[in-house]
Protein backbone atom coordinates (compact mmCIF):
# COMPACT_ATOMS: atom_id res chain seq x y z
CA UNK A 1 56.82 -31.12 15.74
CA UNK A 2 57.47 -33.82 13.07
CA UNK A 3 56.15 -37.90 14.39
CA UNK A 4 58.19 -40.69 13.37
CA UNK A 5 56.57 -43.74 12.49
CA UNK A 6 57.43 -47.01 14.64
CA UNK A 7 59.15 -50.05 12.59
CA UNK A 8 55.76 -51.91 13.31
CA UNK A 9 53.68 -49.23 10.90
CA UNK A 10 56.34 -49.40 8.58
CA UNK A 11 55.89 -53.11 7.67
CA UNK A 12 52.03 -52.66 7.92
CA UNK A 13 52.28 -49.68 5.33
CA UNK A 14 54.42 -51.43 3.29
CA UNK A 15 52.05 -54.68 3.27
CA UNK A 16 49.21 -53.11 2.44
CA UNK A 17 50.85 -51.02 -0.31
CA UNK A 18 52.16 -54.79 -1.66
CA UNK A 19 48.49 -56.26 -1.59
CA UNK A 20 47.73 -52.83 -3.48
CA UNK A 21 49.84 -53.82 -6.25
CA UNK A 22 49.16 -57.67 -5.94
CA UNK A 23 45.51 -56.58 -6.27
CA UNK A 24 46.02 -53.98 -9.30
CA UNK A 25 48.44 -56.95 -11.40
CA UNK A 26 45.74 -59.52 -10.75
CA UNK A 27 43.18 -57.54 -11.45
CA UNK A 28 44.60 -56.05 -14.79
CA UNK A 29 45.32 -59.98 -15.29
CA UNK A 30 41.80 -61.46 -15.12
CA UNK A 31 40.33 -58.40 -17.63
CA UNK A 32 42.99 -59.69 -20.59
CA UNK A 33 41.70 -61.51 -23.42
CA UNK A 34 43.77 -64.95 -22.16
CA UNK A 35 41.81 -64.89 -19.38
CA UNK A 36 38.22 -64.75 -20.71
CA UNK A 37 38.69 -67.67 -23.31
CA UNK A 38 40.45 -69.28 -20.22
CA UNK A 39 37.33 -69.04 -18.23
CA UNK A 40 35.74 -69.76 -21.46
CA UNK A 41 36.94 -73.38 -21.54
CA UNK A 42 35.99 -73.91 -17.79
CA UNK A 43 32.52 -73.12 -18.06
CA UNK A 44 32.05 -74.81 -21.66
CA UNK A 45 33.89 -78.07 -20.17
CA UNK A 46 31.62 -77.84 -17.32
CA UNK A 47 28.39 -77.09 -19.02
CA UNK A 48 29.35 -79.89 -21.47
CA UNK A 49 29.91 -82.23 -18.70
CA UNK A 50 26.87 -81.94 -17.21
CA UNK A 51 24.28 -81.79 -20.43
CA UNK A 52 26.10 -84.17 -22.51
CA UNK A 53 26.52 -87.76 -21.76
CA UNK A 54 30.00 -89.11 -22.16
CA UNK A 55 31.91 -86.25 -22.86
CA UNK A 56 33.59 -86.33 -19.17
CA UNK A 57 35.64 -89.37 -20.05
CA UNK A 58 39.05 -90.41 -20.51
CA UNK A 59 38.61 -91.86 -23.33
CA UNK A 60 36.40 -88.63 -24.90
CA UNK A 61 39.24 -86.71 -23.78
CA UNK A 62 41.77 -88.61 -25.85
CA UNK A 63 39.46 -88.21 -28.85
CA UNK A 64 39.34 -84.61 -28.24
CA UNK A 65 42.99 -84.52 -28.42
CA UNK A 66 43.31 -86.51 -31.46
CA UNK A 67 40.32 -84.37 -33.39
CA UNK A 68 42.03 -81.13 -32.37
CA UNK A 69 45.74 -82.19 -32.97
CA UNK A 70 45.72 -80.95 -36.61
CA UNK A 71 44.29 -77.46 -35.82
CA UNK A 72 46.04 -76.95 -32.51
CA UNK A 73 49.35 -77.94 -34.67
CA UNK A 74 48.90 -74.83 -37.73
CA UNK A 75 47.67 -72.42 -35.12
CA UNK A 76 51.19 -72.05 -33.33
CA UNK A 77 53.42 -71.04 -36.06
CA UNK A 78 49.31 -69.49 -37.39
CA UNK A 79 50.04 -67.22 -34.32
CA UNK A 80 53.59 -65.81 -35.39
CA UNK A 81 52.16 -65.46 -38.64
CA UNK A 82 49.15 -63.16 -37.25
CA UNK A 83 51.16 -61.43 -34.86
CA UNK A 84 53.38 -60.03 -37.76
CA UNK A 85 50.06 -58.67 -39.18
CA UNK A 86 49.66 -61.35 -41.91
CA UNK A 87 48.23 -64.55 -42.89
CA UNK A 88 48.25 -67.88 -44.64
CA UNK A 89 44.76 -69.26 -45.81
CA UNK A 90 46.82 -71.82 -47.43
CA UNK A 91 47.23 -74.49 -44.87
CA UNK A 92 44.62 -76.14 -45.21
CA UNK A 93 45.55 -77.02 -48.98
CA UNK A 94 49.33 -77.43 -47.99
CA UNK A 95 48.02 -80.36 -45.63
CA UNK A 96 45.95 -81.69 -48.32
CA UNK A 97 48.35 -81.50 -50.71
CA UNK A 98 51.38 -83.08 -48.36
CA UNK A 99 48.90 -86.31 -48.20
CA UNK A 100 48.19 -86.56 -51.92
CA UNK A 101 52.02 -86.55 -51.93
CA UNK A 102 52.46 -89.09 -49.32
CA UNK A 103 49.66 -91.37 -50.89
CA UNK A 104 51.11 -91.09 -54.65
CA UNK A 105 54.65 -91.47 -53.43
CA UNK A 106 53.73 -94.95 -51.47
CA UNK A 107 51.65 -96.32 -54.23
CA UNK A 108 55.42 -96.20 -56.03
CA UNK A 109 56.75 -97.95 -53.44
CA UNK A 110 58.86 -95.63 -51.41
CA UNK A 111 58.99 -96.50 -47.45
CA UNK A 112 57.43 -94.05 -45.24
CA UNK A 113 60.98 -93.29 -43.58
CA UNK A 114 61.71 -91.60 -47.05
CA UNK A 115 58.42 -90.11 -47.49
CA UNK A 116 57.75 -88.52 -44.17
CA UNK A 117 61.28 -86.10 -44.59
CA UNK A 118 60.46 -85.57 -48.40
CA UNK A 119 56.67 -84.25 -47.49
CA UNK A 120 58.12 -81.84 -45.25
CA UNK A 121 60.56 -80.29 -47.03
CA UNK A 122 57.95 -79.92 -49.68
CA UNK A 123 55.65 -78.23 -47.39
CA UNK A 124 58.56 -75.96 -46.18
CA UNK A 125 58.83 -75.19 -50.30
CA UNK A 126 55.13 -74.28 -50.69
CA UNK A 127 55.93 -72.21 -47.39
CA UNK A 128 58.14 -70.09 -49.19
CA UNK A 129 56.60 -69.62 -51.94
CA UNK A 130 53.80 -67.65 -49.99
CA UNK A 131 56.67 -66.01 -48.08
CA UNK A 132 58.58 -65.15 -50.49
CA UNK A 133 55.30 -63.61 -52.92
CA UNK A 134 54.66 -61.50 -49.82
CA UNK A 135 58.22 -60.38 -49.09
CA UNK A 136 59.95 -60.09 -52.23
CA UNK A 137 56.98 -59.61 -54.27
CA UNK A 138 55.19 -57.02 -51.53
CA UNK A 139 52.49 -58.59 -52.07
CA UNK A 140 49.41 -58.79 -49.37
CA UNK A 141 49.25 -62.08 -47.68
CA UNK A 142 45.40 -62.30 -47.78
CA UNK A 143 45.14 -62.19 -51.49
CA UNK A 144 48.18 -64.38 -51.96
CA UNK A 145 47.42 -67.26 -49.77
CA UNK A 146 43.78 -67.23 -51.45
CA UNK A 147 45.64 -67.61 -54.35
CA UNK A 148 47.77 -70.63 -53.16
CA UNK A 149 45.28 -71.78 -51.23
CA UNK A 150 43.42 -73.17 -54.51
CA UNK A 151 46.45 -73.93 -55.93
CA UNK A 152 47.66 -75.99 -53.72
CA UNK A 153 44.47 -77.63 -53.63
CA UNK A 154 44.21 -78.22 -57.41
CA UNK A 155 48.02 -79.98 -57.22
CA UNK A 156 46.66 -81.81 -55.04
CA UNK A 157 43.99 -83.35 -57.25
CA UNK A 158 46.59 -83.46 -59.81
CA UNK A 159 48.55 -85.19 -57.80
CA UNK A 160 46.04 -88.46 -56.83
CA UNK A 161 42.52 -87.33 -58.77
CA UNK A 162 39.69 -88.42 -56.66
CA UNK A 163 41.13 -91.78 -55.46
CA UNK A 164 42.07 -92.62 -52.14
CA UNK A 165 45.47 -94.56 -50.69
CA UNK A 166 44.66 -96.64 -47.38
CA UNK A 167 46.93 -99.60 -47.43
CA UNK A 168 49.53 -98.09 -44.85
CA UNK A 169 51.19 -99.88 -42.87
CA UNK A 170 49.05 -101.01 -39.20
CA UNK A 171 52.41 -99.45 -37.40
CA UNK A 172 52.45 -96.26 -38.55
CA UNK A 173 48.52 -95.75 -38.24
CA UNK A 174 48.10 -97.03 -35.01
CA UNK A 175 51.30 -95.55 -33.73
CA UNK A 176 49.75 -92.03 -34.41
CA UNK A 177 46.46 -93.09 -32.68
CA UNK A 178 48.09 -94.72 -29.86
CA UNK A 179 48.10 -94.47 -26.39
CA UNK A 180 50.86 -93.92 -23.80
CA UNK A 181 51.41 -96.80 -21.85
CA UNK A 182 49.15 -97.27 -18.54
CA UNK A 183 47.38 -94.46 -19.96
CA UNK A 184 44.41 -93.25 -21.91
CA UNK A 185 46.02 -90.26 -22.89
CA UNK A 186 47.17 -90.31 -27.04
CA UNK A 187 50.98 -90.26 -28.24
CA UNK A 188 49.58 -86.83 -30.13
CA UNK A 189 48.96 -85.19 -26.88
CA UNK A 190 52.67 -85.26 -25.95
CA UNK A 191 53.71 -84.79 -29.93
CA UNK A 192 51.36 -80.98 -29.08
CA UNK A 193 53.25 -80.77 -25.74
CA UNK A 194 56.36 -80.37 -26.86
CA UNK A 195 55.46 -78.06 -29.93
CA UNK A 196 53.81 -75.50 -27.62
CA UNK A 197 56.96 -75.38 -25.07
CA UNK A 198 58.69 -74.86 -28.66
CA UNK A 199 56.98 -72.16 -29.88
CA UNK A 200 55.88 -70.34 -26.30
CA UNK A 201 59.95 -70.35 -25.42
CA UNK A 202 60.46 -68.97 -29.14
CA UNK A 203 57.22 -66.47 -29.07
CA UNK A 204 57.38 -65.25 -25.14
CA UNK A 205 61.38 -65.95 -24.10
CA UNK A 206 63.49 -64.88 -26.92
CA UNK A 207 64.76 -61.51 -28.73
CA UNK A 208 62.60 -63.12 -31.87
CA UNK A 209 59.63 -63.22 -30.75
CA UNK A 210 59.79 -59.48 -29.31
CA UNK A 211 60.73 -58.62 -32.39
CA UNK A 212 57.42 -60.54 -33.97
CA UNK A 213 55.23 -57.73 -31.81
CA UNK A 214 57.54 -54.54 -32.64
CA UNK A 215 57.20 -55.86 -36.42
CA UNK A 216 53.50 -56.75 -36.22
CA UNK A 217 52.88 -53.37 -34.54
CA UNK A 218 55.16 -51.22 -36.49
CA UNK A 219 56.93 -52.69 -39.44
CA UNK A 220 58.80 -49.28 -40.29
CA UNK A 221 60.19 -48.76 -36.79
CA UNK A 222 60.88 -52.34 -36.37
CA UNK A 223 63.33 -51.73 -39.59
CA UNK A 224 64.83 -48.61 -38.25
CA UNK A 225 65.86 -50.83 -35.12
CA UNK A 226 67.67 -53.29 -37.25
CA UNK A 227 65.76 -55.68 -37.77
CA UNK A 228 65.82 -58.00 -41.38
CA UNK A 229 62.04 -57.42 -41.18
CA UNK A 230 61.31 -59.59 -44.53
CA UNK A 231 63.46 -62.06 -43.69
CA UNK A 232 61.74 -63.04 -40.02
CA UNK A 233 58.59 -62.59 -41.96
CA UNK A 234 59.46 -65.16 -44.69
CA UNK A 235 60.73 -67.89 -41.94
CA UNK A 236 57.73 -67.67 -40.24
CA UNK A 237 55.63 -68.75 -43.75
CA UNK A 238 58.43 -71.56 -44.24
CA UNK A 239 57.67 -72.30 -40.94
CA UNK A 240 53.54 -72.53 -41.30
CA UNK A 241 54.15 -74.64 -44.46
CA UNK A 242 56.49 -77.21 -42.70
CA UNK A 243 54.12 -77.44 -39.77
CA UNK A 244 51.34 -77.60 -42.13
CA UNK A 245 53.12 -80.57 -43.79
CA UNK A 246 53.21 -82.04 -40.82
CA UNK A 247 49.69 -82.19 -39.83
CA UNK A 248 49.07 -83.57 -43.08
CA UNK A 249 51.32 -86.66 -42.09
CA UNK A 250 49.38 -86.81 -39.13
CA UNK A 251 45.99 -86.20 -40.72
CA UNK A 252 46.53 -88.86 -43.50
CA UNK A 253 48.15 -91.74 -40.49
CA UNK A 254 45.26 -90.83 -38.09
CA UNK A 255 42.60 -91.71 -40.96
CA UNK A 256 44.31 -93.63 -42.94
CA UNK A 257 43.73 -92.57 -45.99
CA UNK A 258 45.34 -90.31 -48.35
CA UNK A 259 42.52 -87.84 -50.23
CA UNK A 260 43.40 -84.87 -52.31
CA UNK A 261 40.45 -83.19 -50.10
CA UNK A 262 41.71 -83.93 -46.48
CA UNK A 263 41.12 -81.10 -43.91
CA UNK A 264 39.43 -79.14 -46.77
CA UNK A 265 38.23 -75.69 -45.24
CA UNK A 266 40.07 -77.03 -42.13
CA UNK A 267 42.31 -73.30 -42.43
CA UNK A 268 38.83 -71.55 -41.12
CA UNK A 269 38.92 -73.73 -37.61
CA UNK A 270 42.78 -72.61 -37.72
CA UNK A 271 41.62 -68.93 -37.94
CA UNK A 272 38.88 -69.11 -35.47
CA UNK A 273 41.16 -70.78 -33.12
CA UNK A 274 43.36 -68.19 -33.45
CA UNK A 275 41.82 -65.21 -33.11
CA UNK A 276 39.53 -66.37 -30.34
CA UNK A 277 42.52 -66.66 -28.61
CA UNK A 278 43.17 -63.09 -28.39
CA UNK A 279 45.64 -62.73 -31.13
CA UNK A 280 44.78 -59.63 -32.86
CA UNK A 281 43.83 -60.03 -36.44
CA UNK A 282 45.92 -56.44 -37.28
CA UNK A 283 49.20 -58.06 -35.38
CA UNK A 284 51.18 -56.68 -32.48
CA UNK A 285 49.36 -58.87 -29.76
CA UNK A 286 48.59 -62.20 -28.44
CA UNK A 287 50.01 -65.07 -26.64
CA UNK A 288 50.14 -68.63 -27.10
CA UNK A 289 48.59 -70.10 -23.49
CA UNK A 290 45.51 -67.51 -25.54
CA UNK A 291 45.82 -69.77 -28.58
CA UNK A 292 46.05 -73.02 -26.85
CA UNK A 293 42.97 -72.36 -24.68
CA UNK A 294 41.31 -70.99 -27.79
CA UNK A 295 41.71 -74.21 -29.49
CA UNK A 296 40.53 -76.04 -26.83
CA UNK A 297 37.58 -73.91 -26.68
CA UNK A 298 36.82 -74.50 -30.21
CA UNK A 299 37.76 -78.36 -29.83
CA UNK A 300 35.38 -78.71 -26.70
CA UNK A 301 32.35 -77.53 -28.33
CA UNK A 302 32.22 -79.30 -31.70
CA UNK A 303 33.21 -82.39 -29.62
CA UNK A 304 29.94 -82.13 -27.68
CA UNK A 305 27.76 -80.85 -30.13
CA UNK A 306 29.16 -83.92 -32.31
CA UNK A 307 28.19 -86.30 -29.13
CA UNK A 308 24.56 -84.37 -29.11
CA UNK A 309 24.31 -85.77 -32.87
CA UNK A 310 24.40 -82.38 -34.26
CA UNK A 311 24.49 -82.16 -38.01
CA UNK A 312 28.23 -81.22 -39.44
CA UNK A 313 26.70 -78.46 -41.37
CA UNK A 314 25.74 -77.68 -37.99
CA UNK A 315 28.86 -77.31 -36.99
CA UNK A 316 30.25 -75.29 -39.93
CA UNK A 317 28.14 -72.77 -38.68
CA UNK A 318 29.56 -72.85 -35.44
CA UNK A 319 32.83 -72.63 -37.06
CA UNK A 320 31.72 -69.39 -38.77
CA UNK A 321 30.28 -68.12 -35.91
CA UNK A 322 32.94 -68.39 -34.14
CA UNK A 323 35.09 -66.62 -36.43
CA UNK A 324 33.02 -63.88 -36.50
CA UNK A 325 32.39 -63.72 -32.43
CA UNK A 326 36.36 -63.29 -32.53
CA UNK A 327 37.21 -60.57 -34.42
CA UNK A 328 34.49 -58.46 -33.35
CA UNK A 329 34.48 -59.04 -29.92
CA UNK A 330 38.67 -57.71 -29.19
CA UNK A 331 37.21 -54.56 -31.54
CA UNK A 332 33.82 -54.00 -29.40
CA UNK A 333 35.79 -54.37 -26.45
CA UNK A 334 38.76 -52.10 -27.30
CA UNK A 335 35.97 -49.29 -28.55
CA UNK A 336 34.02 -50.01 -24.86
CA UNK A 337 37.47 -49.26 -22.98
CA UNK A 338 38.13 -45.85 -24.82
CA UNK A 339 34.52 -44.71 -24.19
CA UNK A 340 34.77 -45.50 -20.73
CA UNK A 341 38.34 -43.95 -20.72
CA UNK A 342 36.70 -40.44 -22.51
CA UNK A 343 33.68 -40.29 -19.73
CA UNK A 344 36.53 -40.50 -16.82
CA UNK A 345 38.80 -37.62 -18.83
CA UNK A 346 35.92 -35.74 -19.11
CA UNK A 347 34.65 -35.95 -15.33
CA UNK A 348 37.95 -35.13 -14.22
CA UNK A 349 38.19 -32.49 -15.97
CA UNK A 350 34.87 -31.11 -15.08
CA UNK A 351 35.57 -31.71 -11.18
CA UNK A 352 38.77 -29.89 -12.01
CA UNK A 353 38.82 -26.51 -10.03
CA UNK A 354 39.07 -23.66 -12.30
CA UNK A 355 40.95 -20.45 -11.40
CA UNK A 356 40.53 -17.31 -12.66
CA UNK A 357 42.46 -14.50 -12.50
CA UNK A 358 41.70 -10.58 -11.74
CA UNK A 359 44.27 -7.84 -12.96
CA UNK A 360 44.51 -5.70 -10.36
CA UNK A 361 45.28 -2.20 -10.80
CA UNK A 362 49.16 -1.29 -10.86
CA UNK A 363 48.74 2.68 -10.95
CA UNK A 364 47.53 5.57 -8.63
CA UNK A 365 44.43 7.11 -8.91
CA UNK A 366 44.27 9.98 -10.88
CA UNK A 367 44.09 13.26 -8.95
């Protein structure tokens, strides 16, 4: 005779089958990428605040935010870039380039209103040029961003030689440095603000930035779905290059001084940064929050290793380390996950019961 189960099981049942699945989510949650350079941060802002004197200020933490503005600025439209499966070594020189611009054009006596529009649309220009090499051209983006990457570099010397422009106007310099009001907390910080919510809406809440995965894991397919795959791939260069331009407005305000060789090897922070976040270097994954902490990360450490008086060759090292620590640690830890996923195959199938079967005879026996 068949027992029916009261109303009161019921909603036990159900509960504990919803804490199941509350349990598996967060679970598969904490083991992503995002989350271990999340924790990451914590424990390297902690350990930093404990061993290093002054770094668990307000006023440290508005330095951090002004020494990390640059990089954190490249590596957002860095990350559309990577997810696509390419990259743009170049940004570094479009940055230094955009203030040997901005220095030349002010020694000739154009305002900064003038200047600040013209440097970007230059740095959307060298943007395309890489995007359009790659596209049109079919060219890899590793070989031609190396390529532009001294090139732009060279115009830049070009440009202003070896001398340096630091007679900008006080408002313009300290603007960029400034704080908000009442606060300790730098203009920049709300400047990066507003450029993540940018680019996380574009990346995580539009058809677009699906279609920056489905491209970055499958160009071919992405095409056969309709999509103008070298045409999204060629914005999001113009993109990097106007962002790029950008930080080297910022770069050149925040120091005052326009150099042919600001932020020189600055695109190997931007790369570190970005990979560290758990952007794959072969494209299809990532997320920005990833990025962001991964920046931080990066930020938080040569800002206390800086306040321990460590050497800057030092921290080029660190850099390269870095680098290194984040492309091989996604690949160990993809290659640990499908041995552990061929030991479990196996012992299932070896508790598997195994059936055998026995012809039996169909005939008489034979008189």
């Amino acid at each position: 005779m068949a027992t029916s189960s009261t109303p009161a099981e019921d909603v036990a049942q159900d509960g504990a089958v919803g804490r199941d699945s509350l349990t598996t989510r967060l679970g598969a949650l904490l083991r992503t990428r995002e989350a271990t350079v999340i924790g990451a941060l914590l424990v390297s802002l902690l350990t930093a605040s404990l061993l290093v004197e002054s770094f668990a200020t307000p006023r440290n933490a508005g330095y951090l935010l002004l020494d990390v503005a640059a990089v954190a600025m490249i590596a957002l439209p860095m990350t559309l870039v990577v997810i696509t499966a390419e990259i743009d070594l170049s940004v570094a020189s479009t940055l230094g380039l955009t203030s040997a611009v901005m220095g030349q054009l002010w020694t000739a006596g154009l305002p900064l209103e003038t200047i600040v529009p013209l440097c970007l649309l230059m740095g959307a220009l060298l943007g395309a040029i890489n995007g359009v090499l790659v596209t049109v051209a079919g060219l890899p983006s590793l070989a031609v961003t190396i390529g532009t990457m001294a090139a732009y570099r060279g115009l830049a010397y070009v440009v202003l030689g070896d001398r340096a422009v630091t007679d900008f106007p006080l408002s313009w310099t300290s603007g960029v440095t400034g704080d908000v009001p009442g606060t300790e907390i730098p203009w920049i910080g709300l400047v990066l603000l507003l450029l993540a919510a940018v680019f996380g809406a574009l990346l995580h809440a539009t058809p677009l930035g699906r279609g920056l995965y489905a491209i970055g894991a499958n160009p071919e397919a992405a095409r056969f779905a309709g999509m103008s795959v070298r045409w999204i791939k060629l914005w999001m260069f113009v993109l990097t290059g106007t962002v790029a331009a950008l930080a080297g407005i910022y770069w050149t305000l925040r120091y005052g001084s326009a150099r042919a060789d600001n932020a020189f090897a600055l695109e190997l922070s931007v790369v570190a940064a970005v990979l560290l976040g758990g952007v794959s270097i072969f494209g299809g994954r990532g997320s920005l929050p990833g990025v962001i902490a991964g920046v931080l990360l990066f930020g938080s450490i040569s800002n206390a290793l800086r306040l321990a008086s460590v050497s800057e060759e030092a921290l080029v090292a660190v850099t390269g380390l870095l680098l290194i620590v984040s492309v091989v640690a996604p690949n160990l830890t993809d290659r640990i996950r499908e041995l552990r996923a061929q030991r479990a195959r196996a012992r299932v199938a070896a508790q598997s019961p195994t059936t055998t079967r026995t012809e039996q005879p169909t005939g008489g026996t034979n008189a």
